[in-house]
Protein backbone atom coordinates (compact mmCIF):
# COMPACT_ATOMS: atom_id res chain seq x y z
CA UNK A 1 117.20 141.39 59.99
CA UNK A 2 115.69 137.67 60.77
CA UNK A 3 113.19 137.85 63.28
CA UNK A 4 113.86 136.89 66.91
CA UNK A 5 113.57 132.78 67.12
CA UNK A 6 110.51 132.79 69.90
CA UNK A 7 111.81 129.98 72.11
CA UNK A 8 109.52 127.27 73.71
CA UNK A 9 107.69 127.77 76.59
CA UNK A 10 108.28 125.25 79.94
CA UNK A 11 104.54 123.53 80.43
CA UNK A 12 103.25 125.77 83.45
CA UNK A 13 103.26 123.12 86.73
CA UNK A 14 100.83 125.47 88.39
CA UNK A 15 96.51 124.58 87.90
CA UNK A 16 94.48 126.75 86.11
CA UNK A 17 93.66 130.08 88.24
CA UNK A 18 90.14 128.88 88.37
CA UNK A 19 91.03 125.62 89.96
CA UNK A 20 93.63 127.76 92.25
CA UNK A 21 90.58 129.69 93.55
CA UNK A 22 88.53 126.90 94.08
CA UNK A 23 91.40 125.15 95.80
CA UNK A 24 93.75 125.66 97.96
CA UNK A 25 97.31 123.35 97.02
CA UNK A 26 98.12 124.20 100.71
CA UNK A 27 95.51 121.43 101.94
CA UNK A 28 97.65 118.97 100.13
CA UNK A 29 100.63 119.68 101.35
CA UNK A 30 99.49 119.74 104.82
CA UNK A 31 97.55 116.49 104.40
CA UNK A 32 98.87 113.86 107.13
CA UNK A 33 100.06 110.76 104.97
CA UNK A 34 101.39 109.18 108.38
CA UNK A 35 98.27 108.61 109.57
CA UNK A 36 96.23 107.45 106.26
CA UNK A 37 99.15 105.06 105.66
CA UNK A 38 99.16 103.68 109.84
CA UNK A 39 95.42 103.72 109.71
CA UNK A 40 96.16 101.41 106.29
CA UNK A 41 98.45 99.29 108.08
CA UNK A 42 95.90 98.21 110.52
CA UNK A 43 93.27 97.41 108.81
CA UNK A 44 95.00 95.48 106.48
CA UNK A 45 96.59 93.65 109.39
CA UNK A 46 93.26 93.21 110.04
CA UNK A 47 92.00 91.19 106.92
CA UNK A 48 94.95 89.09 107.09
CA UNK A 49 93.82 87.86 110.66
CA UNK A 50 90.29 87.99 109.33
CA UNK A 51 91.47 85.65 106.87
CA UNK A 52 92.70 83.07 109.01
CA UNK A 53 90.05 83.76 111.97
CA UNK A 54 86.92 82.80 109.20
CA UNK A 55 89.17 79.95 107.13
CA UNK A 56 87.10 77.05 108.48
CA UNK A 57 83.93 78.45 107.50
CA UNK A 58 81.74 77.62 104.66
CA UNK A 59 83.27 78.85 101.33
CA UNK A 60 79.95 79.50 99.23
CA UNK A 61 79.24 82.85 100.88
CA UNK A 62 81.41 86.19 100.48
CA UNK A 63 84.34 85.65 102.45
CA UNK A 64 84.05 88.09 105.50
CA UNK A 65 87.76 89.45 104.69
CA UNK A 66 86.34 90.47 101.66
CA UNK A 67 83.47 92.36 102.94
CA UNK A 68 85.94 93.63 105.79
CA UNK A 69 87.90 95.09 102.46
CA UNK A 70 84.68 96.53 100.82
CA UNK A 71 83.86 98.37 104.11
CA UNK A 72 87.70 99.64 104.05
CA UNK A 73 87.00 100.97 100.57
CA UNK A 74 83.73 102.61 101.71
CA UNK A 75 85.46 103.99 104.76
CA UNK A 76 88.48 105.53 102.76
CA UNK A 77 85.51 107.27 100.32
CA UNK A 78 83.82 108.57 103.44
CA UNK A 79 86.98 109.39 104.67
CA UNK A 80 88.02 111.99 101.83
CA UNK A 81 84.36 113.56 101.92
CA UNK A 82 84.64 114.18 105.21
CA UNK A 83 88.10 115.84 104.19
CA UNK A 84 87.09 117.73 101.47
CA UNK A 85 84.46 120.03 103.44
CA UNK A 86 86.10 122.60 105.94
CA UNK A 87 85.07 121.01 109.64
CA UNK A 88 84.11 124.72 110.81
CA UNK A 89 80.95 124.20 109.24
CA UNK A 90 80.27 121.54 111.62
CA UNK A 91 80.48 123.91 113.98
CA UNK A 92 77.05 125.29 112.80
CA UNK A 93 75.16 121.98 112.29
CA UNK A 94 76.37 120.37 115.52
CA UNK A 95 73.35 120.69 117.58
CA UNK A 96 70.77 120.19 114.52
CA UNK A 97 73.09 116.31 114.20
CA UNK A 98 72.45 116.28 117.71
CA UNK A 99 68.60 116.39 117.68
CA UNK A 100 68.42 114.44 114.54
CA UNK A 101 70.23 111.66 115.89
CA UNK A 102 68.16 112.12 119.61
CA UNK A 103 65.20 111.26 117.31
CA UNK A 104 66.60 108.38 115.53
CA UNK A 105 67.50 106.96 119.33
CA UNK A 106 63.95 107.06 119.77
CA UNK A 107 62.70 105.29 116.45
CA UNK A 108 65.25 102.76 117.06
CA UNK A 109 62.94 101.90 120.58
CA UNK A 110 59.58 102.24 118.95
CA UNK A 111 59.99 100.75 115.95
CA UNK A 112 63.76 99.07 115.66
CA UNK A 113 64.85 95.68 114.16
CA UNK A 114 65.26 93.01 116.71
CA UNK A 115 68.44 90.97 117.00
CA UNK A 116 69.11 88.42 119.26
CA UNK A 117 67.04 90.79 122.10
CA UNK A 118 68.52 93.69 121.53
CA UNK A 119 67.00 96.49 119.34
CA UNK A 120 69.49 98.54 118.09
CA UNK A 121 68.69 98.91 113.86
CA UNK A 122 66.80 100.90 111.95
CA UNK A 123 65.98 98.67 108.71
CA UNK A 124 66.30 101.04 105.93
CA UNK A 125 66.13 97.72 103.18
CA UNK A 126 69.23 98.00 101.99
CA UNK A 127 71.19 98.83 105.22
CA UNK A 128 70.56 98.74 108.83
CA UNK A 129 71.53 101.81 110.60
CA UNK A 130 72.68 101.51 113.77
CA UNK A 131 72.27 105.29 115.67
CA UNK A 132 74.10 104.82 118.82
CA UNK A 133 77.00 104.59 116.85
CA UNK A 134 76.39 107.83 114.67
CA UNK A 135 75.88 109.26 117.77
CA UNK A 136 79.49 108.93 118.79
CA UNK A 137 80.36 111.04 116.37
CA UNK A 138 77.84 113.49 116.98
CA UNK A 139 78.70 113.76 120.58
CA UNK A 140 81.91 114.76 119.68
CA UNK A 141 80.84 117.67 117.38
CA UNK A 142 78.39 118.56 119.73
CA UNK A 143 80.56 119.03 123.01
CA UNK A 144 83.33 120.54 120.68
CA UNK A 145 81.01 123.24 119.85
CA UNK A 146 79.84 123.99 123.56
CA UNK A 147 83.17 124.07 124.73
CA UNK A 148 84.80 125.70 121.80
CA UNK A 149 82.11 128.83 123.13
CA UNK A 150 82.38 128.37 126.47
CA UNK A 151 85.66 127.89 127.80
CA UNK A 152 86.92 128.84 131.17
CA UNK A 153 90.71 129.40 131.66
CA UNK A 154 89.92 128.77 135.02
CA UNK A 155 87.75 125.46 134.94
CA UNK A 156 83.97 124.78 134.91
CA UNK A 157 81.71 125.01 137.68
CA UNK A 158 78.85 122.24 138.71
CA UNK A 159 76.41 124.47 136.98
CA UNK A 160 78.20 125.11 133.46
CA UNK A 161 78.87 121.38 133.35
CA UNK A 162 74.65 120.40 133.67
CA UNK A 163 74.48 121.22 130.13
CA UNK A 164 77.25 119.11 128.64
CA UNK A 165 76.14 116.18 131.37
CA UNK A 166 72.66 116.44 129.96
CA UNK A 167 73.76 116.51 126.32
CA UNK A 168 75.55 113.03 127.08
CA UNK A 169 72.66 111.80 129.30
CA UNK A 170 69.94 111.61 127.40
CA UNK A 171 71.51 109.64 124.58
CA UNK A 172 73.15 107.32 126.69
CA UNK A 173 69.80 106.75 128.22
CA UNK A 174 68.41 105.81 124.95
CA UNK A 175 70.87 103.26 123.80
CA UNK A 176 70.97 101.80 127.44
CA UNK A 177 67.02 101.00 126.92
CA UNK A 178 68.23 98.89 123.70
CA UNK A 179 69.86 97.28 125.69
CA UNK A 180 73.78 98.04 124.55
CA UNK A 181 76.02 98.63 127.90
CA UNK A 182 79.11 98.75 125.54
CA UNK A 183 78.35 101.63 123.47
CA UNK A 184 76.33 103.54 126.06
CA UNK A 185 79.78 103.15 128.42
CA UNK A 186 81.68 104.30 125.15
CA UNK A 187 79.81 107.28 124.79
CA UNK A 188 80.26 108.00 128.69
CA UNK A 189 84.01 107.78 128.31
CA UNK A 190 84.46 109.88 125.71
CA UNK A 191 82.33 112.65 126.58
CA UNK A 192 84.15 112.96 129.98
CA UNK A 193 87.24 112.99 128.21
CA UNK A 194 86.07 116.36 126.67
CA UNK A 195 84.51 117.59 129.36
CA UNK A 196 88.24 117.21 131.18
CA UNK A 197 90.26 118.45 128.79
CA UNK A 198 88.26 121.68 128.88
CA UNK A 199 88.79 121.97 132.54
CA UNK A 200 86.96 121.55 135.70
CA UNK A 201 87.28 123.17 139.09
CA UNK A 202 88.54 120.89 141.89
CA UNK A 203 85.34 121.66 143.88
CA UNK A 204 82.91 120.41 140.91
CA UNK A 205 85.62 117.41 140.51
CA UNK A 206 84.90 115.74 144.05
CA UNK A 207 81.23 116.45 143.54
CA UNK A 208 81.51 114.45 140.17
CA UNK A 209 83.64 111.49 141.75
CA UNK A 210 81.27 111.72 144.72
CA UNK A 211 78.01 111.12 142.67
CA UNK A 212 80.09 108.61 139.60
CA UNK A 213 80.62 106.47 142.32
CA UNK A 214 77.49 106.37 143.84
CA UNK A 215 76.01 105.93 140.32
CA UNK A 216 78.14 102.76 139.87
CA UNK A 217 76.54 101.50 142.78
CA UNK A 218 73.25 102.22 142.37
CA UNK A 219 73.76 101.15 138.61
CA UNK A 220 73.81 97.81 139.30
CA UNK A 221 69.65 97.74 139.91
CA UNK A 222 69.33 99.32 136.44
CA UNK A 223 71.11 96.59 134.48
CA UNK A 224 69.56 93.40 132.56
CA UNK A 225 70.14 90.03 134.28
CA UNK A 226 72.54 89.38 131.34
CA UNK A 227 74.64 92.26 132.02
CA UNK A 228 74.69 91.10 136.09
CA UNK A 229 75.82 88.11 134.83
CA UNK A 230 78.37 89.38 132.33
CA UNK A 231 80.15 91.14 135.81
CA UNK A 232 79.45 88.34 137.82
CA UNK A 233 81.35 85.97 135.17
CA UNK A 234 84.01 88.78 134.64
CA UNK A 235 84.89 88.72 138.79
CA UNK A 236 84.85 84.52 138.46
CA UNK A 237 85.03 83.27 135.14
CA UNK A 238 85.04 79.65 136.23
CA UNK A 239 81.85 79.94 137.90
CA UNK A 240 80.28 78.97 134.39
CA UNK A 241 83.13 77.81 132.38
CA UNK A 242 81.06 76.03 129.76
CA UNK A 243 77.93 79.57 129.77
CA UNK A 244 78.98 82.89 130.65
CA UNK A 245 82.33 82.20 131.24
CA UNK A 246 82.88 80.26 128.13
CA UNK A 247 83.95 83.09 125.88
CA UNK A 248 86.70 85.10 127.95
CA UNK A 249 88.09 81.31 129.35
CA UNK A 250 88.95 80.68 125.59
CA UNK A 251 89.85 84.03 125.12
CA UNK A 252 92.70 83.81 127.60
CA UNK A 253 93.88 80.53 126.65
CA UNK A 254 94.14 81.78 122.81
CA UNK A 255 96.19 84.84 123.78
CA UNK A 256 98.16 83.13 126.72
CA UNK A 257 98.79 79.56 124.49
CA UNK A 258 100.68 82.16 121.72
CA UNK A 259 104.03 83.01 123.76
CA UNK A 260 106.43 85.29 122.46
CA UNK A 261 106.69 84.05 118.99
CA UNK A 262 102.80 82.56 118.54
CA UNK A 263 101.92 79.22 116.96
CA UNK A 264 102.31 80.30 113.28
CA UNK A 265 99.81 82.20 110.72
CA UNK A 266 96.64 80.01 110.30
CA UNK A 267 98.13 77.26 113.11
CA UNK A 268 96.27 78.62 116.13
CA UNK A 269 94.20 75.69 117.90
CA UNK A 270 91.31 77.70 119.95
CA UNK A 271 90.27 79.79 116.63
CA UNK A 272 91.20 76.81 114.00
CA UNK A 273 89.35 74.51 115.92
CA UNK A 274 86.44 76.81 116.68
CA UNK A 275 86.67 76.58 120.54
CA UNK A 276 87.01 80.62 120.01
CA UNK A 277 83.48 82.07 119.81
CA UNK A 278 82.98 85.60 118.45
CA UNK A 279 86.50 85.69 116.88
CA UNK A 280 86.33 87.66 113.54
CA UNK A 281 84.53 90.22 115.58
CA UNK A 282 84.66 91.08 119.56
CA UNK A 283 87.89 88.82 119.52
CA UNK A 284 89.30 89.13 116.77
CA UNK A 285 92.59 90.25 119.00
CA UNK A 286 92.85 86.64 120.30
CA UNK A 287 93.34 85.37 116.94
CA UNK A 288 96.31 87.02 116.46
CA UNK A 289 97.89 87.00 119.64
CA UNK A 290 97.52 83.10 119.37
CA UNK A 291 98.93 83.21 115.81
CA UNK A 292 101.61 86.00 116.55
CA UNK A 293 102.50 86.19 119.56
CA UNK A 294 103.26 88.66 122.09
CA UNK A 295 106.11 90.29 120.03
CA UNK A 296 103.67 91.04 116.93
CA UNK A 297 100.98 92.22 119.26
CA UNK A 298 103.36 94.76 121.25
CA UNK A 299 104.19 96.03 117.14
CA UNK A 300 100.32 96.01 116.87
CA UNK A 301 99.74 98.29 119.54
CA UNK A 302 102.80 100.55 118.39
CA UNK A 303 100.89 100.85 115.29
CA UNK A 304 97.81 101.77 117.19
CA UNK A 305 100.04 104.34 119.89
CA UNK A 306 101.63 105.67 116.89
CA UNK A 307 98.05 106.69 115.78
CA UNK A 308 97.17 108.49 119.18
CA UNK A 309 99.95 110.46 118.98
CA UNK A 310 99.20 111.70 115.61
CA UNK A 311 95.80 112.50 116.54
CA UNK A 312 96.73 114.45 119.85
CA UNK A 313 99.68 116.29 117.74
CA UNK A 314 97.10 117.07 114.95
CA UNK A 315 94.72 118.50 118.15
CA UNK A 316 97.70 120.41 119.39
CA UNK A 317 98.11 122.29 116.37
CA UNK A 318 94.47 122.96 115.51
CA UNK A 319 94.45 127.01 115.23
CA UNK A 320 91.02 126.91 116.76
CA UNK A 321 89.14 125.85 119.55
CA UNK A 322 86.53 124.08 117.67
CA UNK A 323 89.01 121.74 116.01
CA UNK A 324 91.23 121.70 118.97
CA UNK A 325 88.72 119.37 120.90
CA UNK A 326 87.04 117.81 117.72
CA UNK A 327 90.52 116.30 117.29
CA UNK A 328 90.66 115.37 120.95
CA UNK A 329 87.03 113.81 120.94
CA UNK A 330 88.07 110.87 117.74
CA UNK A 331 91.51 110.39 119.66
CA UNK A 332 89.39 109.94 123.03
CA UNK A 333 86.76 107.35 120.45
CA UNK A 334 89.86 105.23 119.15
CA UNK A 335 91.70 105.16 122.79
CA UNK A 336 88.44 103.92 124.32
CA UNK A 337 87.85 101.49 121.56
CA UNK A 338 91.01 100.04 121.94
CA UNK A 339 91.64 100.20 126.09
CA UNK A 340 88.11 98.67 126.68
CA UNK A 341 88.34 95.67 123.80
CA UNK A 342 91.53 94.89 124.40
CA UNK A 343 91.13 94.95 128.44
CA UNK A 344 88.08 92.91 127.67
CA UNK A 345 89.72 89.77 125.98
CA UNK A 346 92.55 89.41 128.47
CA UNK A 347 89.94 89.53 130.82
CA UNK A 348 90.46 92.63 132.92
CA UNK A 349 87.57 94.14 131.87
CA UNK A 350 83.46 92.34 131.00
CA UNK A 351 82.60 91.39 128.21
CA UNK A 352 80.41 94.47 126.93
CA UNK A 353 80.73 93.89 122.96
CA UNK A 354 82.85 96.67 122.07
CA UNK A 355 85.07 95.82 118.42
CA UNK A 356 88.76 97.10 117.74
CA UNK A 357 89.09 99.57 115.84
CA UNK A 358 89.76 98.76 112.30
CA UNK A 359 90.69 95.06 113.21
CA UNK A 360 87.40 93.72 114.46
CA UNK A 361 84.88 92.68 111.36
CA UNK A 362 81.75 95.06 111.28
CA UNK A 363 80.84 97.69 108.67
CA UNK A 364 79.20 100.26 111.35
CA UNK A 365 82.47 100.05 113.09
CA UNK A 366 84.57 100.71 110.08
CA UNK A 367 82.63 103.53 108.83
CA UNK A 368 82.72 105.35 112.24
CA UNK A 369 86.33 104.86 112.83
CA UNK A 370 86.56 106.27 109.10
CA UNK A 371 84.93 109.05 109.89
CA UNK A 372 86.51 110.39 112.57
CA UNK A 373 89.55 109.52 110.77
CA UNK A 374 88.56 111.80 108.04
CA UNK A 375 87.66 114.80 110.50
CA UNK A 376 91.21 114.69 111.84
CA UNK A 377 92.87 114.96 108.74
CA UNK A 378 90.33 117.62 108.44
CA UNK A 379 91.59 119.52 111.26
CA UNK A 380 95.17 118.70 110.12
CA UNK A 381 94.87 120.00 106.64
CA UNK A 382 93.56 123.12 107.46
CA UNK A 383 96.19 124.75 110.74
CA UNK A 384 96.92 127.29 108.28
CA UNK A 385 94.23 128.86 108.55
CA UNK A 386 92.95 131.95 110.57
C-alpha cells in the first residue's frame, strides 16, 4: 500500500500568534483612509500654491515648498505615533501636559527668543519651540478629561464651569503677555467649544454672555497699540492704505481680481508682482483664489468641510466619553483655523496672524494640525473597543 501523497499546504495569510497578541488587525481595518487621503489632498494643494506664491524669490536657498513637504513628512511620522498608542492613556497624563506646558508658557516670558517684538520661542539650537501652540493640543486633552468625569445630563452650573474657565485662563493669559492675540483667541474658541458641547444651563449661559461681552469691552484697554490698530484698520482699511491697511487692501484685490475661473496657475499679478505681503504664510489663501478662482476655492473648502465631517462622525462614534470630546476638541482646532484665516483675508475679520491649516507655510502649524490629525484616527481606530 503506497503511502498517502501529503498534499501542499496554502501559505497561512494570518501573522504569527505573537504578532496577533501584540496587535490587533482590527485597528487596520477600522483605520479612516478618507481622511489621511483628504488631509493629503490639502496639503499637497498646498505646495503647489506654495510653489507659485515663493517663485520670484531667490533660488539659492531651500525652496519653501520643499521645506513645506519635509514638514508634511514629519507630520505624517508624528501622525502614525500618535496612532499607534491607545489615546486612553492620555486620559491619565492630561493634567501632568497641562502643567508642563503652563511652565514652558512661563520660560517662554522670562527667557524666550525675540522676534520682531514678540517673544513666543524657546531656542532649543536646533528648533524653536513655540508652546502656545502645544498648548492647543493640550487644552484639548485636558478639558476632554474634566468633562469626560464630570458630565451633567442636565448642563453645568456657574460653579462647575470655574474650573474649566480657569484651566483656559491662565494659559491664554500667558501667551497674551507674548504678545500673540491670534493664538490666545484660538485657544478661547476652542475651549468654549468643549465647554458647549458638554452642556451648560441656560442660567450660567446669560451669565457667560453677560460677562464675554463686557470682557470685549473692557478688553480693548488690555491690548498693544498694534493690536488697536490692527481693529482700527480692520473697521477702515483705507484709513492707512499704504501701513496698516496695506496687507488686507491687497488681500482683497488678489482674491476679488481672480473671478470665477482665476487668472491662471503662476499668472496672478498681486502675488507675482509682490504687492501681496505675507503670502506663502497668513495669505497664502489669496494666492490661490487669485490663481483659481472662486470655483477652485469653493472645491477647496469642500475638501476642508469634507474633513469636519469626518472628524465630527469619527467623535460620534467614539465608544467613550474621553474620545468623544477629544475628537470634538481637533474638529473645533481645524474649524477655528480655517473660519478665522479665511474670514481674515477677505477682510471680515483683523488681521491676528492665524495660518490655514495645512495650506499656510509653517512647520509649528503643520506639526499641530498633524497631531490632532493623528489623535482622531486614534479615536477612529479604536470604536471597537469597550
Amino acid at each position: 500500500m503506497r503511502p498517502a501523497t501529503r498534499l501542499p499546504t496554502r501559505p497561512s495569510t494570518r501573522l504569527p500568534a505573537e504578532i496577533e497578541k501584540m496587535f490587533d488587525r482590527r485597528l487596520l481595518t477600522h483605520f479612516d483612509w478618507m481622511l489621511l487621503l483628504l488631509i493629503c489632498l490639502i496639503a499637497a494643494i498646498g505646495m503647489v500654491n506654495l510653489y507659485s506664491a515663493t517663485s520670484s524669490w531667490d533660488p539659492s536657498g531651500t525652496p519653501v515648498y520643499v521645506k513645506q513637504a519635509y514638514w508634511l513628512g514629519i507630520g505624517l511620522l508624528i501622525a502614525f505615533t500618535v496612532c499607534s498608542v491607545d489615546y486612553r492613556h492620555l486620559e491619565y497624563l492630561g493634567f501632568i501636559f497641562y502643567g508642563i506646558n503652563v511652565a514652558l508658557l512661563l520660560v517662554v516670558l522670562v527667557a524666550g527668543k525675540t522676534t520682531m517684538g514678540a517673544t513666543r520661542w524657546i531656542d532649543l539650537g536646533f528648533f524653536n519651540l513655540q508652546p502656545s501652540e502645544v498648548m492647543k493640543i493640550v487644552i484639548i486633552i485636558t478639558l476632554a478629561r474634566h468633562f469626560s468625569e464630570k458630565g451633567h445630563s442636565s448642563g453645568h452650573t456657574l460653579r462647575e464651569l470655574l474650573g474649566p474657565f480657569l484651566l483656559m485662563g491662565v494659559p491664554v493669559l500667558l501667551i497674551m503677555k507674548q504678545p500673540d492675540l491670534g493664538t490666545s483667541m484660538l485657544l478661547l474658541f476652542i475651549g468654549t467649544t468643549i465647554i458647549l458641547f458638554a452642556g451648560v444651563r441656560r442660567s450660567a449661559l446669560a451669565v457667560l454672555a453677560f460677562f464675554g461681552l463686557a470682557g470685549a469691552s473692557g478688553g480693548w484697554f488690555l491690548l498693544h497699540d498694534y493690536q488697536k490698530e490692527r481693529i482700527r484698520t480692520f473697521l477702515d482699511p483705507e484709513r492707512d492704505p499704504l501701513g496698516s491697511g496695506y496687507h488686507i487692501i491687497q488681500s482683497k484685490i488678489a482674491v476679488g481680481s481672480g473671478g470665477f475661473f482665476g487668472k491662471g496657475y503662476m499668472q496672478g499679478t498681486q502675488s507675482q508682482l509682490s504687492f501681496l505681503p505675507e503670502r506663502h504664510t497668513d495669505f497664502a489663501f489669496s494666492v490661490f483664489a487669485e490663481e483659481w478662482g472662486f470655483v477652485a476655492c469653493l472645491l477647496l473648502l469642500l475638501l476642508y468641510l469634507l474633513v469636519i465631517f469626518v472628524g465630527i462622525y469619527i467623535a460620534r462614534r467614539a465608544t467613550d466619553r474621553f474620545g468623544m470630546y477629544l475628537a470634538l476638541g481637533v474638529v473645533a482646532l481645524l474649524f477655528w483655523h480655517i473660519i478665522v484665516n479665511l474670514g481674515m483675508v477677505i477682510g471680515l475679520l483683523p488681521v491676528v496672524g492665524v495660518p490655514l491649516p495645512l495650506f499656510s507655510y509653517g512647520g509649528t502649524s503643520m506639526v499641530t494640525t498633524m497631531i490632532g490629525v493623528g489623535l482622531l484616527l486614534n479615536v477612529g481606530m479604536r470604536r471597537f473597543m469597550f
